[in-house]
N, C-alpha and C. Protein backbone atom coordinates (compact mmCIF):
# COMPACT_ATOMS: atom_id res chain seq x y z
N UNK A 1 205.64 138.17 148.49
CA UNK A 1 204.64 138.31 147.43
C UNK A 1 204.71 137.13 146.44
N UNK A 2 205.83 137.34 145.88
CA UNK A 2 206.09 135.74 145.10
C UNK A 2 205.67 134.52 145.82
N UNK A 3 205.79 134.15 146.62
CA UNK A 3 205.60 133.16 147.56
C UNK A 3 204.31 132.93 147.73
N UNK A 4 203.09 133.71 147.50
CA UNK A 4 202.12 133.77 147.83
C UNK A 4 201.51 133.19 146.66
N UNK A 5 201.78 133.83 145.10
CA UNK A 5 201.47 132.83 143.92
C UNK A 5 201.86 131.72 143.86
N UNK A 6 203.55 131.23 144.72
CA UNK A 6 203.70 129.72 144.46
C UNK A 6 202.31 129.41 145.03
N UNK A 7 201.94 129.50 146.09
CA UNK A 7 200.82 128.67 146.91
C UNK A 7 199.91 128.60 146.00
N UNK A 8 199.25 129.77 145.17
CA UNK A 8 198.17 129.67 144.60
C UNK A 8 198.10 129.04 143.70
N UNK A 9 199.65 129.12 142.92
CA UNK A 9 199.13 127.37 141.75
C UNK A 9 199.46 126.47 142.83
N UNK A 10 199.91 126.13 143.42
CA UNK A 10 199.66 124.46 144.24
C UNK A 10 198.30 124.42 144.11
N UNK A 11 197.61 125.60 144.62
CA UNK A 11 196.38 125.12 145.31
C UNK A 11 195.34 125.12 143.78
N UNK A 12 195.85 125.50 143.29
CA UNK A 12 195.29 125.59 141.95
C UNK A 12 195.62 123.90 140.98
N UNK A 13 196.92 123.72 140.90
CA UNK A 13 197.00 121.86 140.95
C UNK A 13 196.27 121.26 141.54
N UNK A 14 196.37 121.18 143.04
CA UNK A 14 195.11 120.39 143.87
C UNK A 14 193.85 120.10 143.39
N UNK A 15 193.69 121.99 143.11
CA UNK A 15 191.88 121.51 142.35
C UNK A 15 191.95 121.28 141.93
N UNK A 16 192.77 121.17 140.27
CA UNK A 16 192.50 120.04 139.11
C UNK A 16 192.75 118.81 139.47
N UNK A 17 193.24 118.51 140.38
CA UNK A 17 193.88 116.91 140.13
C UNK A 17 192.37 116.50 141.34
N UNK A 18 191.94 116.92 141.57
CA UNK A 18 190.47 116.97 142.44
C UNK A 18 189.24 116.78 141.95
N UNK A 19 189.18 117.71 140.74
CA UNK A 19 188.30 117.45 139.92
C UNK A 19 188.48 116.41 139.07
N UNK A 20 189.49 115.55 138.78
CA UNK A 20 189.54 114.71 137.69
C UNK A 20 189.28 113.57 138.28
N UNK A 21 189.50 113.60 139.42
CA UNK A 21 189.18 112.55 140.31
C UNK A 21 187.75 112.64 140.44
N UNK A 22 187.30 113.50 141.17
CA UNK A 22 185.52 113.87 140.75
C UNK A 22 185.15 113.66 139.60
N UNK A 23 185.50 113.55 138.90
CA UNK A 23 185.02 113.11 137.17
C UNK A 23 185.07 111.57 137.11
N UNK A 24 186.28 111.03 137.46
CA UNK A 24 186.27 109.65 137.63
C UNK A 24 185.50 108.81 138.57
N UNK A 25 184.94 109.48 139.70
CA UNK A 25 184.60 108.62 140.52
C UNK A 25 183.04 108.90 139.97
N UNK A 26 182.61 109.95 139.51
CA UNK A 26 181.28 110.21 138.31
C UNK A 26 181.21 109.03 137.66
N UNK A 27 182.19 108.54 136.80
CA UNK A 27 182.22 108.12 135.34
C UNK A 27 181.90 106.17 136.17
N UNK A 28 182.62 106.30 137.20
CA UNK A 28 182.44 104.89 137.62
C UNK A 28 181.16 104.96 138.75
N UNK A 29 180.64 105.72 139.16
CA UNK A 29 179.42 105.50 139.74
C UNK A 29 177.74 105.22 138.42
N UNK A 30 178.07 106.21 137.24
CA UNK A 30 177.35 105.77 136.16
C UNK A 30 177.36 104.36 135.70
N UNK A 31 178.92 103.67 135.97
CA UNK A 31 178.64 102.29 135.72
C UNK A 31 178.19 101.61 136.31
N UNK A 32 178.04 102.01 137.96
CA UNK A 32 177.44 100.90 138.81
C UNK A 32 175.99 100.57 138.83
N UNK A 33 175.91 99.30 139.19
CA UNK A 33 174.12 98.46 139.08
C UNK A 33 174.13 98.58 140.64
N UNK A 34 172.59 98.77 140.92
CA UNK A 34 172.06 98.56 142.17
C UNK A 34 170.90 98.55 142.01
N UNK A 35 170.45 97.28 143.02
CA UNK A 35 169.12 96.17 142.58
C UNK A 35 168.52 97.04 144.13
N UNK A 36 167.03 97.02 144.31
CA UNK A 36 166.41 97.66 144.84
C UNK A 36 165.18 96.24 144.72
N UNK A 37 164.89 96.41 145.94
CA UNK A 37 163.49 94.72 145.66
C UNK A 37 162.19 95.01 146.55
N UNK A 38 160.92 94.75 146.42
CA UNK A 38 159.94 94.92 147.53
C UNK A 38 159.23 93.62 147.24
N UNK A 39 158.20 93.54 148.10
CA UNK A 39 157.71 91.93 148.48
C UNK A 39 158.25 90.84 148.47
N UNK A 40 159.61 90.72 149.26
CA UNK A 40 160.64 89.52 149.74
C UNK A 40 161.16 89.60 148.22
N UNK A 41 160.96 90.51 146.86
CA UNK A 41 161.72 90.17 145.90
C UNK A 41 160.95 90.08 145.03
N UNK A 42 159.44 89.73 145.10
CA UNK A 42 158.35 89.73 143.79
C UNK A 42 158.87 90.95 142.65
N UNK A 43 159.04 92.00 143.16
CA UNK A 43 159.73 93.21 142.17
C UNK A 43 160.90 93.21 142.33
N UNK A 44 161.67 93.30 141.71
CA UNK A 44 163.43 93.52 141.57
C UNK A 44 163.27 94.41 140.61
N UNK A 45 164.25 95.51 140.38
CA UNK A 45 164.47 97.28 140.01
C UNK A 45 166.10 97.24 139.70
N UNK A 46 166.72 97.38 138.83
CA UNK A 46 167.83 97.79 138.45
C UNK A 46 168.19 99.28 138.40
N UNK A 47 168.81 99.68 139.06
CA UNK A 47 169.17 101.70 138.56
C UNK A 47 170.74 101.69 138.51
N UNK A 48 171.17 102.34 137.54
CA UNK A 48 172.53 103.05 137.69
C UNK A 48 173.19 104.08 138.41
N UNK A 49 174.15 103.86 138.83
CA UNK A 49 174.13 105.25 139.95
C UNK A 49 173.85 105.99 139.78
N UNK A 50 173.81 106.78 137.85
CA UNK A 50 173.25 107.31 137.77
C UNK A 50 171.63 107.99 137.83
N UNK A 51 170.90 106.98 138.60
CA UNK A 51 169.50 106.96 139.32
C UNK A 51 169.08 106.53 137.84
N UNK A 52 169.50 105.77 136.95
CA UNK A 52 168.12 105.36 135.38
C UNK A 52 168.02 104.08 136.02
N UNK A 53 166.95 103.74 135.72
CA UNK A 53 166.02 102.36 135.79
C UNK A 53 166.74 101.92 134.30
N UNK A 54 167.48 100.77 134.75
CA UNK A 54 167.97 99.25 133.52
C UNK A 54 166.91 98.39 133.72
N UNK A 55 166.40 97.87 135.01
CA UNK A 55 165.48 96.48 134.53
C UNK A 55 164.83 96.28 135.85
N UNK A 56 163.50 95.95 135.45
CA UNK A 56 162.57 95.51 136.16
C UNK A 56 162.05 94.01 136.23
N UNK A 57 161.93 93.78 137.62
CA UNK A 57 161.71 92.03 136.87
C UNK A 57 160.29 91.90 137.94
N UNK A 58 159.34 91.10 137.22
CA UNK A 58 158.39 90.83 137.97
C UNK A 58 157.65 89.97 138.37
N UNK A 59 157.99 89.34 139.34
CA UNK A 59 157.01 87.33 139.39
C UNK A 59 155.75 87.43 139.22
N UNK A 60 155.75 86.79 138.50
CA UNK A 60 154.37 86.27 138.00
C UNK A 60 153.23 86.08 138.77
N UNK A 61 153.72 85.19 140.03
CA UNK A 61 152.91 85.38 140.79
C UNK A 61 152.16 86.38 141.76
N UNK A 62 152.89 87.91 141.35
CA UNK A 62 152.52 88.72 141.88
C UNK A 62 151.23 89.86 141.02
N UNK A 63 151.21 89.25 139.55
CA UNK A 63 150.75 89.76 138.65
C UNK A 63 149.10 89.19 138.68
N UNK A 64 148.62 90.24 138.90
CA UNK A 64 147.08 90.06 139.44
C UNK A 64 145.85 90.84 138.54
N UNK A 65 145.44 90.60 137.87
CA UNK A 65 144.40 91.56 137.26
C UNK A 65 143.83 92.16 137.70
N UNK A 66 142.95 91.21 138.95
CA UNK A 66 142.27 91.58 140.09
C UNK A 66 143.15 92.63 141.19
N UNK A 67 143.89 92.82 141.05
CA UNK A 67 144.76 93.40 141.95
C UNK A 67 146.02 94.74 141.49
N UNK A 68 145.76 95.30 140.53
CA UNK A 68 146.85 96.09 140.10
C UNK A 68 147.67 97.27 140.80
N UNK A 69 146.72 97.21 142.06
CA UNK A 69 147.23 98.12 142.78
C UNK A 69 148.25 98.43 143.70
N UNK A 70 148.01 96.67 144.24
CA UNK A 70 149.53 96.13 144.73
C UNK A 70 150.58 96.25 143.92
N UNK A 71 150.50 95.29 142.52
CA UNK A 71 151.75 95.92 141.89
C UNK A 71 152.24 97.08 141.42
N UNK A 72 151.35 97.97 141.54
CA UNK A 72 151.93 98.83 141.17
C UNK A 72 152.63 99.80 142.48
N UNK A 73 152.39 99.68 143.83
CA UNK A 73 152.61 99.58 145.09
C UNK A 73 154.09 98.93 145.25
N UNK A 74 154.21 97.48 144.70
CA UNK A 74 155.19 97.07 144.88
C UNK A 74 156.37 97.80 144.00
N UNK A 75 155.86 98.35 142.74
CA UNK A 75 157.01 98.97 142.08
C UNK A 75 157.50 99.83 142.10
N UNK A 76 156.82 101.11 142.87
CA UNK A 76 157.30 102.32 143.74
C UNK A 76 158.44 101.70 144.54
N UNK A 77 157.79 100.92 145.33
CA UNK A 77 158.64 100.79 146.59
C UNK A 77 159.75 100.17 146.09
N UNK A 78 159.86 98.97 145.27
CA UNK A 78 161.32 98.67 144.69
C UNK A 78 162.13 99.64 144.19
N UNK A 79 161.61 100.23 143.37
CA UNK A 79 162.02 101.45 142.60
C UNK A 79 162.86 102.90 143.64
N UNK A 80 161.95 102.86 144.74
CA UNK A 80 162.60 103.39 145.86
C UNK A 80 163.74 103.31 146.76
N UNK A 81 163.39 101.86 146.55
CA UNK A 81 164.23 101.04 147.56
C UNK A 81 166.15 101.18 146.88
N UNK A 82 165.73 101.04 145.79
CA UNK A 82 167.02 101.32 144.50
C UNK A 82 167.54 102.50 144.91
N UNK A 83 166.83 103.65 144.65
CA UNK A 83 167.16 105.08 144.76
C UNK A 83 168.21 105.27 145.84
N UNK A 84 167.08 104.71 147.25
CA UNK A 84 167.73 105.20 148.55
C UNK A 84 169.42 104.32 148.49
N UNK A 85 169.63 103.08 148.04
CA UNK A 85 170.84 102.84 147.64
C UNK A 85 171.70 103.50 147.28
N UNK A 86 171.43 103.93 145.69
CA UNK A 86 172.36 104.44 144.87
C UNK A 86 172.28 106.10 145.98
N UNK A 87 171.56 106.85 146.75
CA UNK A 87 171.99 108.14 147.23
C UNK A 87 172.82 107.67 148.15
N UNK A 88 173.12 106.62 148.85
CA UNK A 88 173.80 106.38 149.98
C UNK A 88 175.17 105.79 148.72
N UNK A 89 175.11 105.53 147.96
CA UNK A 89 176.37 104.78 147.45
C UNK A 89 177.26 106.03 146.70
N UNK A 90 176.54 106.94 145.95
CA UNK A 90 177.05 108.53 145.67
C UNK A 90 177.26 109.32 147.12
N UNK A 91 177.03 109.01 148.29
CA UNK A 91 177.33 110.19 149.21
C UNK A 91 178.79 109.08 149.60
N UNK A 92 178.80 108.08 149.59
CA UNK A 92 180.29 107.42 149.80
C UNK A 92 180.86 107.87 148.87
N UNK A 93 180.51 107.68 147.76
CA UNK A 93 181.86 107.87 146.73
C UNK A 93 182.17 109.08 146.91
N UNK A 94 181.50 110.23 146.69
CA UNK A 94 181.30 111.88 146.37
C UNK A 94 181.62 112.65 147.54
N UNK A 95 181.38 111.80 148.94
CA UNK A 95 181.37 112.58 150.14
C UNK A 95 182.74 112.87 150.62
N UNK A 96 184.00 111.81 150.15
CA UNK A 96 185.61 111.96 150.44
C UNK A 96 185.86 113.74 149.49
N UNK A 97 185.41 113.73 148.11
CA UNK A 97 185.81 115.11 148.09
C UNK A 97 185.59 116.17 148.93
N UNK A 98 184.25 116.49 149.44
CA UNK A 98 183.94 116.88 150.18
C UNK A 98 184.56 117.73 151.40
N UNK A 99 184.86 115.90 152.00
CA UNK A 99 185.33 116.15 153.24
C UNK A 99 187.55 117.16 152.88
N UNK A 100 187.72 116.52 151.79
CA UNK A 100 188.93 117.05 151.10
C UNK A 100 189.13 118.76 151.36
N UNK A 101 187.80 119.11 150.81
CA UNK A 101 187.97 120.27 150.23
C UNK A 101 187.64 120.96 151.69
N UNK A 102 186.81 120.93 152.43
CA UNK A 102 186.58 121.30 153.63
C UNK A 102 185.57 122.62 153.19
N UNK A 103 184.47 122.36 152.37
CA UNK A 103 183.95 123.38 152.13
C UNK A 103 182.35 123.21 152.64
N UNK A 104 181.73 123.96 153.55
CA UNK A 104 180.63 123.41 153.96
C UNK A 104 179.54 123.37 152.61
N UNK A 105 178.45 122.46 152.89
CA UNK A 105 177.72 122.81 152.46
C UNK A 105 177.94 122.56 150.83
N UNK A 106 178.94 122.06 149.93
CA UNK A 106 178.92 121.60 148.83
C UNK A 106 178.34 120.03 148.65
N UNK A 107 178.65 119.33 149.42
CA UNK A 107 177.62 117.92 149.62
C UNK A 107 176.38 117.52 150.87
C-alpha cells in the first residue's frame, strides 16, 4: 500500500517537472520569428510562434492601384504561409511532451 503512494508522488514530480518544461518551451516559442513570403518575396509576413503578425513588408513594385486584388491575394497567402510554419514549428517543440506522456489525443 505504501509503495503504491511512493509511485504516485514520483509520478506526480514527473508531471511538474513536465509542465515547467511545457511552460518553457511556451515561453520560448512566443519568442520565436517566422517569416512567411508569397510572390518570390514581394510580401514578407513576420508572426511569432505565438501566431501575432510583427511585420509586413511590401515591394513596391507590387503595389498597384489598378490592381489591389493581387495584393491583397498576396497577403493572405504570405500571412498563411507564416502560420503553416509556426503550426509545424509548435508541433516540434510541443509534440516531445506528448509523445512523453503517452496520452492519446492531447496533441
Amino acid at each position: 500500500m505504501m509503495r503504491g503512494m511512493g509511485n504516485m508522488q514520483n509520478m506526480m514530480k514527473q508531471m511538474q517537472k513536465m509542465q515547467k518544461k511545457m511552460l518553457e518551451a511556451q515561453e520560448e516559442l512566443k519568442n520565436k520569428r517566422v517569416e512567411g513570403s508569397a510572390g518570390g518575396g514581394a510580401v514578407t509576413v513576420v508572426v511569432s510562434g505565438h501566431k501575432e503578425v510583427l511585420e509586413v513588408k511590401i515591394s513596391e513594385d507590387v503595389v498597384n492601384p489598378e490592381d489591389v486584388e493581387t495584393l491583397q491575394d498576396l497577403i493572405v497567402v504570405a500571412v498563411n504561409d507564416a502560420l503553416g510554419k509556426v503550426d509545424k514549428l509548435t508541433e516540434e517543440t510541443m509534440g516531445q511532451f506528448a509523445k512523453g506522456l503517452n496520452l492519446p489525443g492531447l496533441f
